[in-house]
Protein backbone atom coordinates (compact mmCIF):
# COMPACT_ATOMS: atom_id res chain seq x y z
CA UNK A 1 0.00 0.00 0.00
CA UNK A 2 1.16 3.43 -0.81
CA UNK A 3 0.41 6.08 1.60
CA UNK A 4 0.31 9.60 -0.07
CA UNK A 5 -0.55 11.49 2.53
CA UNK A 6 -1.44 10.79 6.35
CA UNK A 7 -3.39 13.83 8.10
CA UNK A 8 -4.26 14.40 12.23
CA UNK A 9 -7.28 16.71 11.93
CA UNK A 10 -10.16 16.26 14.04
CA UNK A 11 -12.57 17.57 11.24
CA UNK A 12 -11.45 15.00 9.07
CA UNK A 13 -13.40 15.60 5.73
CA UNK A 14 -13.96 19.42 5.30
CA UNK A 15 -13.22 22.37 2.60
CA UNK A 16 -9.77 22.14 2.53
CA UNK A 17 -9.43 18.54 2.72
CA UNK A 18 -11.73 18.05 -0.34
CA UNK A 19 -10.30 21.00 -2.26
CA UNK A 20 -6.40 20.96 -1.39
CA UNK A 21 -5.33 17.36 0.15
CA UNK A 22 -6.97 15.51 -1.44
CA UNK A 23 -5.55 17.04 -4.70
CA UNK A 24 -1.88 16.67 -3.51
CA UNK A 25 -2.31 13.48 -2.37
CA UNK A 26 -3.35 12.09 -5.37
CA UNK A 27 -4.37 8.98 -3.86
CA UNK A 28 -7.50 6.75 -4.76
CA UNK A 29 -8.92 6.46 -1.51
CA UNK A 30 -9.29 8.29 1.44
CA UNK A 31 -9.34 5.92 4.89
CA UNK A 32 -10.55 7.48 8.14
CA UNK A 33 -8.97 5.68 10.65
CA UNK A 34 -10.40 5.98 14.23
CA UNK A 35 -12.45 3.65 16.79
CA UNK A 36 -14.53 6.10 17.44
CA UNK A 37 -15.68 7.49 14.31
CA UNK A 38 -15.86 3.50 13.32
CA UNK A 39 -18.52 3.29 15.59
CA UNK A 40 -20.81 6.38 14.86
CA UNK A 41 -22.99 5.11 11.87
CA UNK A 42 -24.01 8.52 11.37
CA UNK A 43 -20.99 10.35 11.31
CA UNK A 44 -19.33 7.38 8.75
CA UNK A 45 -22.18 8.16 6.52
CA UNK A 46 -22.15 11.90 6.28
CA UNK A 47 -17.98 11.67 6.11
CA UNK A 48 -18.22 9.38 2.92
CA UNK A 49 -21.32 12.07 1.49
CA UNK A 50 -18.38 14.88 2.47
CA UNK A 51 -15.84 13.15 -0.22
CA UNK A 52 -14.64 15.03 -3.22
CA UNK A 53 -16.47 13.48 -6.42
CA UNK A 54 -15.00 10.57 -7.58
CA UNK A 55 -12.52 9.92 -4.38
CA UNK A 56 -13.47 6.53 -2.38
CA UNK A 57 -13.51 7.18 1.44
CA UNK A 58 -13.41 3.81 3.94
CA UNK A 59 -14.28 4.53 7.76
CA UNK A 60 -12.27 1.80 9.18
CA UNK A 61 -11.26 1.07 12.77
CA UNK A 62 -7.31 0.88 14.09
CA UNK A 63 -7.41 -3.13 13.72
CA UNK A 64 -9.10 -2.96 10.44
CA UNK A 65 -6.63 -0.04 9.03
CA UNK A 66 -3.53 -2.13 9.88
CA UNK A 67 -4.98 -5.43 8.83
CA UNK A 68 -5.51 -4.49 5.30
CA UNK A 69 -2.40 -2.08 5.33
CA UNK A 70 -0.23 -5.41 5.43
CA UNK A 71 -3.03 -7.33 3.04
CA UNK A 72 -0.91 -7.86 -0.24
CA UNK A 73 -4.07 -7.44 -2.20
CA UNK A 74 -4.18 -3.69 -1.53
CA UNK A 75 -0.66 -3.12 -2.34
CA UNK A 76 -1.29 -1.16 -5.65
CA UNK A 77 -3.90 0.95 -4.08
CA UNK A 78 -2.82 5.01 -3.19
CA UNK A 79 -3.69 6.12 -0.01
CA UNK A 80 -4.59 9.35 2.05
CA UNK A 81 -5.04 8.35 5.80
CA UNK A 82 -6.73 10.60 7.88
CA UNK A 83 -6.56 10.46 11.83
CA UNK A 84 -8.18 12.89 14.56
CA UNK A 85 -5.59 11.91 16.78
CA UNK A 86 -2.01 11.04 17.22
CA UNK A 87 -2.14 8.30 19.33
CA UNK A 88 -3.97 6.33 16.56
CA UNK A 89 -1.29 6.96 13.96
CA UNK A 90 1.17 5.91 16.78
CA UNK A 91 -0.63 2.93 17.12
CA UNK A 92 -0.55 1.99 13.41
CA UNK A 93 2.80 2.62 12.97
CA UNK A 94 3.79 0.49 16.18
CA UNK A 95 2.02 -2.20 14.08
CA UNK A 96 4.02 -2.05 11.44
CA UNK A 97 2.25 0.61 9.03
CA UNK A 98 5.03 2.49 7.10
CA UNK A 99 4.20 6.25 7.45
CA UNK A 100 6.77 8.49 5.58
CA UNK A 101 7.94 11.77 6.75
């Protein structure tokens, strides 16, 4: 997997996400990684309605993130991760996750 971009911002999708990130990333998804947000069926669904046209967003938990992160079929696929914490990046990357400075 090839991570384009990896963002901490508690808003997660918003304006400049969709109009500037997501443009310099020039990945083909956008994954939201965070328990919480996971968990909130409401809040996943608006976030994916929030994408920029044509951009694939996945609301994934922690586990889920760094199980398919390390899942060889998704090793092609461009990434732009977006956390609203640190400790959750932290916790990918102590699981292996490769996020580039």
């Amino acid at each position: 997997m090839n991570i384009t971009l990896a963002r901490i911002d508690d808003r997660l999708i918003h304006g400049q996400v969709t109009t500037v990130w997501s443009k310099v990333a020039n990945a083909q998804r956008i994954i939201i990684c965070n328990d919480e947000v996971y968990n909130d069926e409401v809040r996943r669904t608006l976030l994916r309605q929030a994408a920029p046209p044509g951009m694939k967003v996945n609301v994934v938990n922690i586990e889920k993130a760094v199980a398919v992160y390390h899942n060889p079929q998704y090793q092609d696929e461009t990434v732009f991760y977006l956390f609203t914490r640190p400790q959750d990046a932290l916790a990918m990357v102590r699981q292996g996750v490769k996020i580039g400075t």
